[in-house]
Every structure is written in C-alpha cells, then in structure tokens.
N, C-alpha and C. Protein backbone atom coordinates (compact mmCIF):
# COMPACT_ATOMS: atom_id res chain seq x y z
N UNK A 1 7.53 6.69 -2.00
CA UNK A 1 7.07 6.13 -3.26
C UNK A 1 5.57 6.32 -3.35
N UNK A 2 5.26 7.06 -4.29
CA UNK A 2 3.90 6.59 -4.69
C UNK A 2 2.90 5.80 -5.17
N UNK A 3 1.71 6.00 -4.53
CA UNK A 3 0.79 4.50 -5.21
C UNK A 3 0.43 4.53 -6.79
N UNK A 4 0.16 3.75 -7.14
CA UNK A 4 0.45 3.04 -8.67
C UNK A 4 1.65 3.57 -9.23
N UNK A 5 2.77 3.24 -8.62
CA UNK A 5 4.44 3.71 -9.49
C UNK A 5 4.37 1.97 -10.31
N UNK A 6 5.00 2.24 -11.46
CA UNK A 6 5.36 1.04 -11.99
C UNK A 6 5.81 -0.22 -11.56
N UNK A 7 5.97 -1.22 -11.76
CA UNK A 7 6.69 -2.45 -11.71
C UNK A 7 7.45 -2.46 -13.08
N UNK A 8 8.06 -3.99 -12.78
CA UNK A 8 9.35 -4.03 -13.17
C UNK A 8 8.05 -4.42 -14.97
N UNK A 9 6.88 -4.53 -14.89
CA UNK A 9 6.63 -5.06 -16.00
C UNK A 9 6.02 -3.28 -16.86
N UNK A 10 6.23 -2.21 -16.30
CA UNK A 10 5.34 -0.94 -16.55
C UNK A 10 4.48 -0.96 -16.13
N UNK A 11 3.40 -1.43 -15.70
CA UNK A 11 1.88 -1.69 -15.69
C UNK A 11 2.09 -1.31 -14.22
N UNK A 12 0.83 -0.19 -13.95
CA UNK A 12 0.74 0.54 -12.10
C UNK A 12 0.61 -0.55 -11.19
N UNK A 13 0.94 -0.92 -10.21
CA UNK A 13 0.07 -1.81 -9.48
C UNK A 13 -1.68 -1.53 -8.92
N UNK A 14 -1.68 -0.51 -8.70
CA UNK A 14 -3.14 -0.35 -9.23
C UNK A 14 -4.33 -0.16 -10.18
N UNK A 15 -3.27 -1.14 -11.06
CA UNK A 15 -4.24 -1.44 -12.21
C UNK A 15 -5.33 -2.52 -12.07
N UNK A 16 -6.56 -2.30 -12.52
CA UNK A 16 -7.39 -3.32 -12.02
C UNK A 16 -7.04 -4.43 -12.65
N UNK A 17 -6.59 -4.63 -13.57
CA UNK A 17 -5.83 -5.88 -14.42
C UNK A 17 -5.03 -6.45 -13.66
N UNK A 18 -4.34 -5.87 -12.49
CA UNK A 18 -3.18 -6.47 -12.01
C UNK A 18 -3.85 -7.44 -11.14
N UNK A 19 -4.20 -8.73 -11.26
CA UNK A 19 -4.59 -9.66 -10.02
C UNK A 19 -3.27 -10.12 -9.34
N UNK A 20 -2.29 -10.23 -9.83
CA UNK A 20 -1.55 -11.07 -9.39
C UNK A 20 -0.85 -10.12 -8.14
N UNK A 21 -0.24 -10.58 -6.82
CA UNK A 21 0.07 -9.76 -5.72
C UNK A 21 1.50 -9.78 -5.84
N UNK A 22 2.04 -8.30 -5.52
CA UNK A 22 3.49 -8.11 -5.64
C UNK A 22 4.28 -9.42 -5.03
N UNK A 23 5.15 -10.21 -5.60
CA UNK A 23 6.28 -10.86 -4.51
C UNK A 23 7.15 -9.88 -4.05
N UNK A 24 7.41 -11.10 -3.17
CA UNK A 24 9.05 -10.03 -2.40
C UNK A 24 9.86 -9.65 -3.06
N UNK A 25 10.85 -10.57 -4.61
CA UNK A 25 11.64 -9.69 -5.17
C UNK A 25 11.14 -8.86 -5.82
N UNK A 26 9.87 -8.43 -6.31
CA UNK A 26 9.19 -7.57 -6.87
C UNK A 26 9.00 -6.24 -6.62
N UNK A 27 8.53 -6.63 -4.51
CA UNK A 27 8.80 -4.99 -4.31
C UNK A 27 10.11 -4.57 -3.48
N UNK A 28 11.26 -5.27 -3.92
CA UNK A 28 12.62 -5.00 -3.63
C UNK A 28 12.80 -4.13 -4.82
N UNK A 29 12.81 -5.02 -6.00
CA UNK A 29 13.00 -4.10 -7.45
C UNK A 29 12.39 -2.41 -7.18
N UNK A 30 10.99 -3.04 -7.15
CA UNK A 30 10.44 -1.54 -7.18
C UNK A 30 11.21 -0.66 -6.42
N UNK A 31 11.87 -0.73 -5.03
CA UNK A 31 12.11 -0.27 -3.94
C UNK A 31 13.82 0.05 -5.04
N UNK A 32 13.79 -0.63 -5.36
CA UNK A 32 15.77 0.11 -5.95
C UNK A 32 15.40 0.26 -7.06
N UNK A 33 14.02 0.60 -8.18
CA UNK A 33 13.97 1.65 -9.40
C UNK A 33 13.84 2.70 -8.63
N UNK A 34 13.16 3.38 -7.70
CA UNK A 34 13.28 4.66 -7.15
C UNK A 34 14.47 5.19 -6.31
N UNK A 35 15.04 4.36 -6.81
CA UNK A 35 16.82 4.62 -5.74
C UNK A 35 16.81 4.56 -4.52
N UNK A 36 15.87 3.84 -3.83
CA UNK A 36 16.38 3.79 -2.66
C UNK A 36 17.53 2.46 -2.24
N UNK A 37 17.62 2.49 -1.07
CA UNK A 37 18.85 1.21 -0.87
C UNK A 37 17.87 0.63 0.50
N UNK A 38 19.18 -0.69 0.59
CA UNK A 38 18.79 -1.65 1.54
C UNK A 38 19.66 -2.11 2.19
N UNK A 39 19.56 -3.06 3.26
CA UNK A 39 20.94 -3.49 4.01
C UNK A 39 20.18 -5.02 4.40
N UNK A 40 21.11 -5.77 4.31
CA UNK A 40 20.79 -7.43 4.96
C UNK A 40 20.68 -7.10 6.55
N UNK A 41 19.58 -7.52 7.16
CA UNK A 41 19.63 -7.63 8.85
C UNK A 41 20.07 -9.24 9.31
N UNK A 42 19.24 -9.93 8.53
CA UNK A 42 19.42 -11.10 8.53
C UNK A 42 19.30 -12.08 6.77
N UNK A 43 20.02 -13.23 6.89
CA UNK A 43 20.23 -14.04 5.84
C UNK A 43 20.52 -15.17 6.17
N UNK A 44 19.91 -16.25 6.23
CA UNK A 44 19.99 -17.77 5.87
C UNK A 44 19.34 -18.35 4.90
N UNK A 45 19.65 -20.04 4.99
CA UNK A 45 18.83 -20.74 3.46
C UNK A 45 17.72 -20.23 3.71
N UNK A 46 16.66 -20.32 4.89
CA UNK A 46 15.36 -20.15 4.62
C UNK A 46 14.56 -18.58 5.06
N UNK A 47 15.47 -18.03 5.21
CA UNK A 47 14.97 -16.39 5.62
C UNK A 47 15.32 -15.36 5.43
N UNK A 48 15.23 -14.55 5.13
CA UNK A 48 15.67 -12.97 4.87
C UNK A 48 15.21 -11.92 5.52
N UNK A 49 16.30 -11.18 6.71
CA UNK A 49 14.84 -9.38 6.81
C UNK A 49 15.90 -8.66 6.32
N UNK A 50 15.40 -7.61 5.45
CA UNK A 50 15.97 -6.45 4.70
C UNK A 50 15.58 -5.30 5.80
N UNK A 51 16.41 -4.51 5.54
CA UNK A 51 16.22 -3.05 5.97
C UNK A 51 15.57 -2.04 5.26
N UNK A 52 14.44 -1.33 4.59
CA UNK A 52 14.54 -0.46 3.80
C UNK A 52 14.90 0.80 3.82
N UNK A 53 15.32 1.48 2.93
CA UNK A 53 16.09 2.79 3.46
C UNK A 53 15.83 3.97 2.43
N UNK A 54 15.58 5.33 2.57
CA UNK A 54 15.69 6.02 1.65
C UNK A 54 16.82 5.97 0.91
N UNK A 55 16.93 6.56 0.01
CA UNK A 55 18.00 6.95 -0.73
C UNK A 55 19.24 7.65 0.09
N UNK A 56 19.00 8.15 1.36
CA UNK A 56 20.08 8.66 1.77
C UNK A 56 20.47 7.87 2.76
N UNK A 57 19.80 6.66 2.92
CA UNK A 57 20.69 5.74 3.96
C UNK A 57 19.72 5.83 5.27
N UNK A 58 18.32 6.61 5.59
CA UNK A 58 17.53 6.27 6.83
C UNK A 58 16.56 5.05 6.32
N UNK A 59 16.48 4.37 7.84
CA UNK A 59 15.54 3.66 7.77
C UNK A 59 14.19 3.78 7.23
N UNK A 60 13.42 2.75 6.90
CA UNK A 60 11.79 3.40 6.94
C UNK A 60 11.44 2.38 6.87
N UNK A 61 11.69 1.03 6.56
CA UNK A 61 10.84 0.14 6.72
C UNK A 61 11.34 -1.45 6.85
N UNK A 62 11.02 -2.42 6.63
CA UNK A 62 11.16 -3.93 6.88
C UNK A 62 10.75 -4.96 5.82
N UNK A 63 11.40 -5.61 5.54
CA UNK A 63 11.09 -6.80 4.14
C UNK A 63 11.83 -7.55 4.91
N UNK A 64 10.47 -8.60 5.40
CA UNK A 64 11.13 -9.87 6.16
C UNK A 64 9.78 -11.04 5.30
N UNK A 65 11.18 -12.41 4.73
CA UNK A 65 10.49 -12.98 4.02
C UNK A 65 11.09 -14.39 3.97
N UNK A 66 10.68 -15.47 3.53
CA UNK A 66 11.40 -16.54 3.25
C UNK A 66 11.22 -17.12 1.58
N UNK A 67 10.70 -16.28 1.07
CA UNK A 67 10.80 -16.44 -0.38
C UNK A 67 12.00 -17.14 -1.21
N UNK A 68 12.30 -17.86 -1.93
CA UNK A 68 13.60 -18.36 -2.05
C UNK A 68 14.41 -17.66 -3.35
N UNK A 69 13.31 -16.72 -4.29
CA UNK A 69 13.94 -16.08 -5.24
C UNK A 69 14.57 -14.76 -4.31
N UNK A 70 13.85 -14.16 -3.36
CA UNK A 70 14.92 -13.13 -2.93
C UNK A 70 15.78 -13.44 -1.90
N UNK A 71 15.92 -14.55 -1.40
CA UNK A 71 17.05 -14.90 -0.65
C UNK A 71 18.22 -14.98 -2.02
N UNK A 72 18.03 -15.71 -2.88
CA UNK A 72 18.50 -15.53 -4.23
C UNK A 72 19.22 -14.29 -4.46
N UNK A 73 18.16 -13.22 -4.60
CA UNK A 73 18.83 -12.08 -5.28
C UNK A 73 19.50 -11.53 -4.20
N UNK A 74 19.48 -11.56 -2.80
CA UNK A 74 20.14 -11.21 -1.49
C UNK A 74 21.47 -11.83 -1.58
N UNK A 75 21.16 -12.72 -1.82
CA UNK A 75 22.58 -13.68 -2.09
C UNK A 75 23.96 -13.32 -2.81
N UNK A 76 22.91 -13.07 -4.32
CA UNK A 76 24.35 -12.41 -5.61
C UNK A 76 24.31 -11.28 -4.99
N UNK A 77 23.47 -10.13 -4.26
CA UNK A 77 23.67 -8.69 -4.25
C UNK A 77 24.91 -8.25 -3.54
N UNK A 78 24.78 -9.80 -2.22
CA UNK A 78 25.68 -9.11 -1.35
C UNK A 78 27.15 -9.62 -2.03
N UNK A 79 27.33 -10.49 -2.91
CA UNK A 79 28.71 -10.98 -3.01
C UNK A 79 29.32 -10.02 -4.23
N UNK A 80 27.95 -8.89 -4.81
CA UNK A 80 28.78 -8.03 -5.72
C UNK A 80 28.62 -6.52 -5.08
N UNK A 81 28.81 -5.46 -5.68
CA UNK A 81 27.98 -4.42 -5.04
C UNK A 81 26.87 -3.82 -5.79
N UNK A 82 25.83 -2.89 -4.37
CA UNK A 82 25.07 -2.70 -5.10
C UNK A 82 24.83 -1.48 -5.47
C-alpha cells in the first residue's frame, strides 16, 4: 500500500488537514479497500491481534489492539464471511 492512499473518508492520510490519527478499525478498512485479507490470531472482550495478509493469503504484518470498535467489527466479520 502506498503512502497517502485514501481513507474510508477520501481525504490522503497525508494530508496536512488530517490531525486526527488513524484508529484501528480505520486502518483495517484501509487494509481491505486494497484487497488485502486478514485472519483472527487472537479474540476476546478486551483484545484483538489480526494477521495482515496480502491479497494472496502471505503474511506481512500485525494489528494487535484492544480498541472496542474493532473487536466489534472482528466480531460480526467472523460470524459472517469475509
């Protein structure tokens, strides 16, 4: 992914306007507009680590968080598909 790719609002994240700092479901979104995927490593009430993955299913990185909106969206993702 490249630097200043959109958010979920259009606006680059390296826009100097942008003060506000990505949340976690924020750069999940971003992370599945460019098609890539993810896998739950871990999930309880108060924690989450994601897997990140290219689009073809390798690893590349880690989203470990206790945020409670993306335990949220971890939550519905896994009980539908994604």
């Amino acid at each position: 992914m490249g630097e200043g790719a959109p958010g979920r609002g259009g606006r680059a994240r390296d826009d100097p306007g942008d003060l506000m700092p990505e949340t976690p479901l924020e750069r999940l979104e971003r992370w599945e507009d460019f098609g890539a995927t993810w896998r739950t490593l871990e999930l309880d009430d108060e924690h989450v680590v994601l897997q990140l993955c290219t689009c073809h299913g390798e690893p590349v990185d880690r989203l470990e968080s206790d945020d409670s909106a993306l335990i949220e969206y971890v939550r519905a993702a896994s009980s539908s598909t994604r």
